[in-house]
PDB file of N, CA and C in Angstrom:
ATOM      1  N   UNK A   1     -22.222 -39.496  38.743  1.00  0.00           N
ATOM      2  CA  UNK A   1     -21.183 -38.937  39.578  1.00  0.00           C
ATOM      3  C   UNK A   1     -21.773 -37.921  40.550  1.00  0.00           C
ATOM      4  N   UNK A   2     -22.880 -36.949  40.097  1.00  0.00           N
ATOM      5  CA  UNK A   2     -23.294 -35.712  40.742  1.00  0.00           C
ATOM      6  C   UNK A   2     -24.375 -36.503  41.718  1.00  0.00           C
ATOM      7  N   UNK A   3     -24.889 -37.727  41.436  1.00  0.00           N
ATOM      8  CA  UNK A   3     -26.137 -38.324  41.890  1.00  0.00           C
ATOM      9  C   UNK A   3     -24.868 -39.061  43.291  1.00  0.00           C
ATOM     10  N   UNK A   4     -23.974 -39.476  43.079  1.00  0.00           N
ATOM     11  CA  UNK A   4     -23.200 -40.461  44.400  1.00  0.00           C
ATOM     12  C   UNK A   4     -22.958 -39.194  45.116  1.00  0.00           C
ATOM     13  N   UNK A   5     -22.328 -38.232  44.493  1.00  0.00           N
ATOM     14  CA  UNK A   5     -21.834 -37.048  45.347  1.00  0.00           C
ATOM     15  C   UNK A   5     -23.164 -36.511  46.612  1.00  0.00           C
ATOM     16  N   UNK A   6     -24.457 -36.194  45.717  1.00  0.00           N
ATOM     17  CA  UNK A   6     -25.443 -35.856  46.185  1.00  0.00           C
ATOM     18  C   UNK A   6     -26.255 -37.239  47.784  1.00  0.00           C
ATOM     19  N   UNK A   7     -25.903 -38.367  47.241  1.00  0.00           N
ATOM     20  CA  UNK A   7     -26.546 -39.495  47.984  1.00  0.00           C
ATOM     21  C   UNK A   7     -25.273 -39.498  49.648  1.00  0.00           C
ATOM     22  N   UNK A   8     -23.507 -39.406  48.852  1.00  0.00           N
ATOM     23  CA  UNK A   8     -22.952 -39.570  50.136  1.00  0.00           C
ATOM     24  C   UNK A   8     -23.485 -38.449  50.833  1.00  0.00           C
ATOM     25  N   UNK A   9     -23.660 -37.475  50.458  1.00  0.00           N
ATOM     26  CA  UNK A   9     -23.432 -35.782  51.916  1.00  0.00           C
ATOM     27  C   UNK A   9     -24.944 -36.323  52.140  1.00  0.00           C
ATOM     28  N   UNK A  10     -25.636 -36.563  51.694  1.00  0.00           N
ATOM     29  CA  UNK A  10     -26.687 -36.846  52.726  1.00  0.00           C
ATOM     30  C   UNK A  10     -27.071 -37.933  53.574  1.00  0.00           C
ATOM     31  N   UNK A  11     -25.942 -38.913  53.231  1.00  0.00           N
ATOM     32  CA  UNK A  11     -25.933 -39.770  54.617  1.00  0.00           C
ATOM     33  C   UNK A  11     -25.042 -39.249  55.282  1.00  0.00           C
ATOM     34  N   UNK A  12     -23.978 -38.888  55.457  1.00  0.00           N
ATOM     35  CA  UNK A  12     -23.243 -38.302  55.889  1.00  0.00           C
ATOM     36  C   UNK A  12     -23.955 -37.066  57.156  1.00  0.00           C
ATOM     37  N   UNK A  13     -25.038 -36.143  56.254  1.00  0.00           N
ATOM     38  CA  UNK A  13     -25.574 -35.658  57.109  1.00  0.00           C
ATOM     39  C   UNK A  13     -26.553 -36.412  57.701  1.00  0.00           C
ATOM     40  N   UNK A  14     -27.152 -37.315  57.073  1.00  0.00           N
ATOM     41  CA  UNK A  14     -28.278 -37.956  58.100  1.00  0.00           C
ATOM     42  C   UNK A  14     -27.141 -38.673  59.889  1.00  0.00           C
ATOM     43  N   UNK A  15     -26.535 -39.124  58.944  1.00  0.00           N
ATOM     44  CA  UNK A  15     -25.715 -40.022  60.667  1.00  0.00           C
ATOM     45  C   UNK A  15     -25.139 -38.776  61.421  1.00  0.00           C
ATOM     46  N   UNK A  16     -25.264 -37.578  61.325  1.00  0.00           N
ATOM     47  CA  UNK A  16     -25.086 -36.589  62.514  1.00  0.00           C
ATOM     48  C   UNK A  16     -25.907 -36.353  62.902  1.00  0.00           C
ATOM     49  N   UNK A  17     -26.901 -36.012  61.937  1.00  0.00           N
ATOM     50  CA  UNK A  17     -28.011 -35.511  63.309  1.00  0.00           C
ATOM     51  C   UNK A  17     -29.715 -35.411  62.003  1.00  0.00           C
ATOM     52  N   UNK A  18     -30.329 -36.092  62.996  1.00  0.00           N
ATOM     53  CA  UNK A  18     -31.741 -36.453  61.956  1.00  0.00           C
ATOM     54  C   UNK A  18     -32.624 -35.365  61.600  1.00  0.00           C
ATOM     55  N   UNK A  19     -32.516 -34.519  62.308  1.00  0.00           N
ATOM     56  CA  UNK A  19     -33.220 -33.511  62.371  1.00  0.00           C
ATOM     57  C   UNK A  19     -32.931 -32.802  61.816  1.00  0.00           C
ATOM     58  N   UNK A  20     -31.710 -32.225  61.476  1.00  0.00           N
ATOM     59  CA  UNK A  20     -30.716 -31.355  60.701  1.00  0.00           C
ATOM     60  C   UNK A  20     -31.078 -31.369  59.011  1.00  0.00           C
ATOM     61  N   UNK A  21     -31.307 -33.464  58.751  1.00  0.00           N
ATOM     62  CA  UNK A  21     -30.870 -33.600  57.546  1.00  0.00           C
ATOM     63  C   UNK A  21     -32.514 -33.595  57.173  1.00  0.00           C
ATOM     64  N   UNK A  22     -33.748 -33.630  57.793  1.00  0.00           N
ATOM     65  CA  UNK A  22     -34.968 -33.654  58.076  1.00  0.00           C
ATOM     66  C   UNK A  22     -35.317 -32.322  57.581  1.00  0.00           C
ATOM     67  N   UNK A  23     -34.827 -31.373  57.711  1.00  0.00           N
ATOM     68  CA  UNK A  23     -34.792 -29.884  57.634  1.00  0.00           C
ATOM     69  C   UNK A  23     -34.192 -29.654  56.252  1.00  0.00           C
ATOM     70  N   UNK A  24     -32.774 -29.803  56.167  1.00  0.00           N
ATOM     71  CA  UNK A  24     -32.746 -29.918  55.079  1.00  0.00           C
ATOM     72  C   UNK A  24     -33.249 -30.192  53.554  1.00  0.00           C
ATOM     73  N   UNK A  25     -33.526 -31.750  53.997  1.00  0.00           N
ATOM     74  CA  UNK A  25     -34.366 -32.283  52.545  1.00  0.00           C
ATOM     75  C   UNK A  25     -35.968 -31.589  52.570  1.00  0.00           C
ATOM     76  N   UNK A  26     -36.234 -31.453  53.654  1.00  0.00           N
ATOM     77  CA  UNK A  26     -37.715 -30.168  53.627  1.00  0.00           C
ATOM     78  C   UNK A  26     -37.614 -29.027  52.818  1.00  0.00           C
ATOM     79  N   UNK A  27     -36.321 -28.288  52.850  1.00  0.00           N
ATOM     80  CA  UNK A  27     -36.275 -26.854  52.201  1.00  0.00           C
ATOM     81  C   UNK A  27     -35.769 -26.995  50.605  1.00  0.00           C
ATOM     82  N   UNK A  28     -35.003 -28.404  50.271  1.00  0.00           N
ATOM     83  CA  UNK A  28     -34.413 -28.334  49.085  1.00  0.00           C
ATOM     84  C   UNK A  28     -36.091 -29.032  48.339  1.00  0.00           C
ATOM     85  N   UNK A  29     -36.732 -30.116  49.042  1.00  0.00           N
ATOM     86  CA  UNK A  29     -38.084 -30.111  48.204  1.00  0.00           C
ATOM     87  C   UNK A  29     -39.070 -29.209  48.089  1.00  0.00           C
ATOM     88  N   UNK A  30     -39.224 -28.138  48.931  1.00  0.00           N
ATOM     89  CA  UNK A  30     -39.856 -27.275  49.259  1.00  0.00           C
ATOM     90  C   UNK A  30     -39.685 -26.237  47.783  1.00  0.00           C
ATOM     91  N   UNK A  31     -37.659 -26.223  47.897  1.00  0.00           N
ATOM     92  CA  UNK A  31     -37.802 -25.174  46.815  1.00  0.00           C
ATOM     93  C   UNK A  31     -37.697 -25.577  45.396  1.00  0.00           C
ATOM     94  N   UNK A  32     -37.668 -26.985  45.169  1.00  0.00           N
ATOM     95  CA  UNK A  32     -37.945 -27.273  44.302  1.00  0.00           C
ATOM     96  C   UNK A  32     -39.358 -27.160  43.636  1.00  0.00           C
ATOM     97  N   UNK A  33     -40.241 -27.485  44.179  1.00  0.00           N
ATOM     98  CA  UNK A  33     -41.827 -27.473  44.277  1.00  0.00           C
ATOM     99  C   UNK A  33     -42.162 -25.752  43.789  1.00  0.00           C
ATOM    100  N   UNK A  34     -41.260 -24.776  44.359  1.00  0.00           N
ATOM    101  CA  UNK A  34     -41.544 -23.433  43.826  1.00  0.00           C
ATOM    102  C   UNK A  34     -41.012 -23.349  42.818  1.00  0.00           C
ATOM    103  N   UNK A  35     -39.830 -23.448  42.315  1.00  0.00           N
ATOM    104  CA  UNK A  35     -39.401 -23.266  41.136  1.00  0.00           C
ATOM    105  C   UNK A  35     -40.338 -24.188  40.368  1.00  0.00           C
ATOM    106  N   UNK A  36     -41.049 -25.314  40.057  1.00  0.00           N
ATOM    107  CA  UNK A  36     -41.705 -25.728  39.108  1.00  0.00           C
ATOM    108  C   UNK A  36     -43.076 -25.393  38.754  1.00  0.00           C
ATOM    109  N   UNK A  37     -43.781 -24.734  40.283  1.00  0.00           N
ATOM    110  CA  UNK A  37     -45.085 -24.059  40.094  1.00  0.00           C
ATOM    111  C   UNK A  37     -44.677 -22.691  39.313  1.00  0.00           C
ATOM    112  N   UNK A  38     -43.682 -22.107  39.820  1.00  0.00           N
ATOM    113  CA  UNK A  38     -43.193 -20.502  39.266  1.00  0.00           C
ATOM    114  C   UNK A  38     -43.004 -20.573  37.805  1.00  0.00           C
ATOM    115  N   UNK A  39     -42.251 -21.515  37.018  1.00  0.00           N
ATOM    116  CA  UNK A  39     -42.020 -22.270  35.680  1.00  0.00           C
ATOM    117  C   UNK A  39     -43.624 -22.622  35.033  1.00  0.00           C
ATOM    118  N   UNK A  40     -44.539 -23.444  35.899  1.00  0.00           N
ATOM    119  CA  UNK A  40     -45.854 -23.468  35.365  1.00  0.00           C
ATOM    120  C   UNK A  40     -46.680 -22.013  35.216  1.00  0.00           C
ATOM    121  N   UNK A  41     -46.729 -21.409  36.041  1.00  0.00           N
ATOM    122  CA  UNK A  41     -47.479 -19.745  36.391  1.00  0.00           C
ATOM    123  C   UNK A  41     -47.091 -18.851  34.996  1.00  0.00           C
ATOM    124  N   UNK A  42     -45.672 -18.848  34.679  1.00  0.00           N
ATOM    125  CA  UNK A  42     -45.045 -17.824  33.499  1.00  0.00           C
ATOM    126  C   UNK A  42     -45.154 -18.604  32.374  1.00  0.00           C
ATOM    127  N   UNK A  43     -45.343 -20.228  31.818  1.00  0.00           N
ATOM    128  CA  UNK A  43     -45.641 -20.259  30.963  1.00  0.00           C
ATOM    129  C   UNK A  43     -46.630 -20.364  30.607  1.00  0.00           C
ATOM    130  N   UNK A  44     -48.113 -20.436  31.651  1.00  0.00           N
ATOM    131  CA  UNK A  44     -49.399 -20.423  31.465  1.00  0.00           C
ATOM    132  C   UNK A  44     -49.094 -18.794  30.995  1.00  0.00           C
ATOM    133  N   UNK A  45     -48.854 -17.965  31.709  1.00  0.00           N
ATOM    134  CA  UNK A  45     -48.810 -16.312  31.534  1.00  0.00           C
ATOM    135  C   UNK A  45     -48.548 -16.157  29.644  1.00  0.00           C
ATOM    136  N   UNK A  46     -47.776 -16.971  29.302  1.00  0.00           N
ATOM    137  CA  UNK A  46     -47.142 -16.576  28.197  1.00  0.00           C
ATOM    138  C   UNK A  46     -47.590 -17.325  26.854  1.00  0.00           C
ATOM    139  N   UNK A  47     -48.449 -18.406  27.390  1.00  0.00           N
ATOM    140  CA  UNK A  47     -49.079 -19.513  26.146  1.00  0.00           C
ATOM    141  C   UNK A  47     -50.524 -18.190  25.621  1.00  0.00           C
ATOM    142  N   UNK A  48     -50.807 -16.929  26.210  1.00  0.00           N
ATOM    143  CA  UNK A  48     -51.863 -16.579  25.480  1.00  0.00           C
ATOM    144  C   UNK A  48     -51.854 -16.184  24.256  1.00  0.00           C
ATOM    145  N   UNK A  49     -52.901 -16.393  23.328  1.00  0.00           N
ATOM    146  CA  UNK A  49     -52.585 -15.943  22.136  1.00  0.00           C
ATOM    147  C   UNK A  49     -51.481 -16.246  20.713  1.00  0.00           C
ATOM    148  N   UNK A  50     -50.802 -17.249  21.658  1.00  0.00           N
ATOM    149  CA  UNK A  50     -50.093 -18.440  20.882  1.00  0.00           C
ATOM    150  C   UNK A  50     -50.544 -19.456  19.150  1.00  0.00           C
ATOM    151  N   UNK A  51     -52.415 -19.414  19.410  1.00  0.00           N
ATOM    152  CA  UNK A  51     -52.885 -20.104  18.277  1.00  0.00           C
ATOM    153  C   UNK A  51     -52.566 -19.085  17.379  1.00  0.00           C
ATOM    154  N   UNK A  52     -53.099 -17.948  17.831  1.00  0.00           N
ATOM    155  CA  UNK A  52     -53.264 -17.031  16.692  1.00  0.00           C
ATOM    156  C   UNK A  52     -51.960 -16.969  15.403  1.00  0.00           C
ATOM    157  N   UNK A  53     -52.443 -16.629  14.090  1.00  0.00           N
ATOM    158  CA  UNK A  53     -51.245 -16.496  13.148  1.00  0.00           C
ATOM    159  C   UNK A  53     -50.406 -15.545  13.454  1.00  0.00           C
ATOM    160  N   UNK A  54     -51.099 -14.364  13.915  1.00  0.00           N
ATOM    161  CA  UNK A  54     -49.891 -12.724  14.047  1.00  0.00           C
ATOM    162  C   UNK A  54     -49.964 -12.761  15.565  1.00  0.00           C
ATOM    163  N   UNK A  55     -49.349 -13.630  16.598  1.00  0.00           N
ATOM    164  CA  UNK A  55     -49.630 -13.320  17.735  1.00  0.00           C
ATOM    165  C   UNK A  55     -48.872 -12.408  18.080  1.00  0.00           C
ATOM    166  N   UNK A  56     -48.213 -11.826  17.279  1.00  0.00           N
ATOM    167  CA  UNK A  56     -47.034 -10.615  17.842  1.00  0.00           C
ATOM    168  C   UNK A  56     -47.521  -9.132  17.599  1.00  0.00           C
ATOM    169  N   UNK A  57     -48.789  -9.443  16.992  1.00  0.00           N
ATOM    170  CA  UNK A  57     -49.462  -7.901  16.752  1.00  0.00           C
ATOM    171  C   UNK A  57     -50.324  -8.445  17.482  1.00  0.00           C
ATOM    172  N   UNK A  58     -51.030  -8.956  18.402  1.00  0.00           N
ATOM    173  CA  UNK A  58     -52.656  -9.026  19.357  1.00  0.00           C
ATOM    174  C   UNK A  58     -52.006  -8.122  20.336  1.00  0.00           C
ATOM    175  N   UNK A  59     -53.088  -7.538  20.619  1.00  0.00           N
ATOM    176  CA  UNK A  59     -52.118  -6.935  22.218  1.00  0.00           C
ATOM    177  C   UNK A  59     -53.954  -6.884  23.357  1.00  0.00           C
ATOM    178  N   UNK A  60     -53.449  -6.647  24.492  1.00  0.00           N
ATOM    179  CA  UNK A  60     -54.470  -6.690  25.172  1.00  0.00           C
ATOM    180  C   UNK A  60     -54.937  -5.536  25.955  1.00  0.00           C
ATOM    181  N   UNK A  61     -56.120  -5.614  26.109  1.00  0.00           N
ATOM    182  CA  UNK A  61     -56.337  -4.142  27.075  1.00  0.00           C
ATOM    183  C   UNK A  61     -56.472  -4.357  28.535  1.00  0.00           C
ATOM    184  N   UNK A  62     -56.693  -3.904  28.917  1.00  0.00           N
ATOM    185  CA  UNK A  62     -56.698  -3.678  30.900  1.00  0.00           C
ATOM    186  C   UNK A  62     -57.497  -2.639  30.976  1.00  0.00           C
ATOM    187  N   UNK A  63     -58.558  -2.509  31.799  1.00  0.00           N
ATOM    188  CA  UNK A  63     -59.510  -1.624  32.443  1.00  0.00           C
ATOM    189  C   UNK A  63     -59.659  -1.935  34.025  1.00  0.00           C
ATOM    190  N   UNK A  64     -58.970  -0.393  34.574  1.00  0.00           N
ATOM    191  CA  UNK A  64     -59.002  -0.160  36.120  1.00  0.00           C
ATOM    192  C   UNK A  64     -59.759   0.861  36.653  1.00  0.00           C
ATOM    193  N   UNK A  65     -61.180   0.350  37.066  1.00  0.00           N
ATOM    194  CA  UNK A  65     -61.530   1.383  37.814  1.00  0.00           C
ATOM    195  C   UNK A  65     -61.336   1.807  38.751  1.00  0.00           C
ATOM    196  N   UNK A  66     -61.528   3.410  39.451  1.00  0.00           N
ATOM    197  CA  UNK A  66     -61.047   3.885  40.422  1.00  0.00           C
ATOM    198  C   UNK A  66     -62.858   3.561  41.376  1.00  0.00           C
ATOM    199  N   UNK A  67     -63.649   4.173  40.439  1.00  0.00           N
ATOM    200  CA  UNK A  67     -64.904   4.286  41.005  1.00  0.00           C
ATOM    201  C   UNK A  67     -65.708   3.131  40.344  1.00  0.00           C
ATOM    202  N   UNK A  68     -66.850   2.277  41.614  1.00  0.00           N
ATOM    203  CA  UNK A  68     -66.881   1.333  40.844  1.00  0.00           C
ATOM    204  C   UNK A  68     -68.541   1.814  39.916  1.00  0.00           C
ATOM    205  N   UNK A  69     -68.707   1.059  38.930  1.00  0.00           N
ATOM    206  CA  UNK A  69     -69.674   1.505  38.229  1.00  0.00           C
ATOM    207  C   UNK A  69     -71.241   0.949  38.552  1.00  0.00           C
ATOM    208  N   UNK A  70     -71.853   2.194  38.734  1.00  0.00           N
ATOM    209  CA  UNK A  70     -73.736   1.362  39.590  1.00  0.00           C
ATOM    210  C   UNK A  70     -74.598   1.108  38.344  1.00  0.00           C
ATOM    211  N   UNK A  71     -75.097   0.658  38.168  1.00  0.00           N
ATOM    212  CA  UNK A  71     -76.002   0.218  37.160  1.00  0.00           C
ATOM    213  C   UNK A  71     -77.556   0.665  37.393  1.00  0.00           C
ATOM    214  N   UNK A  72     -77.760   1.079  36.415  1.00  0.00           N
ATOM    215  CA  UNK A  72     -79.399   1.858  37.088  1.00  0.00           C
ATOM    216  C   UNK A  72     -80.266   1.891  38.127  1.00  0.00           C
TER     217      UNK A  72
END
């Protein structure tokens, strides 16, 4: 039903004007394509430390230097 609904408005918009509906289907694949990389990015972010048995006690550190460090 949502798939005929979705197929008429876009002929509908294609037979007004090509360019319009050209634009269109550009930005709705466009933002589809982000939402599934954005969905890949946070669950790569979030699979770390997953094997582990207590992954709810690992925690991680972060080190920011201000100055960078010279070596002899």
């Amino acid at each position: 039903m949502f798939g005929n609904f979705l197929l008429i408005a876009f002929r509908n918009n294609l037979d007004r004007s090509k360019a319009y509906a050209l634009i269109s289907f550009l930005s709705l694949v466009s933002g589809i394509v982000c939402a599934l990389a954005l969905f890949k990015v946070i669950s790569y972010e979030l699979s770390f430390n997953r094997l582990h048995g207590n992954s709810e006690d690992t925690h991680s550190v972060v080190r920011n230097d201000i100055f960078p460090v010279k070596l002899a």
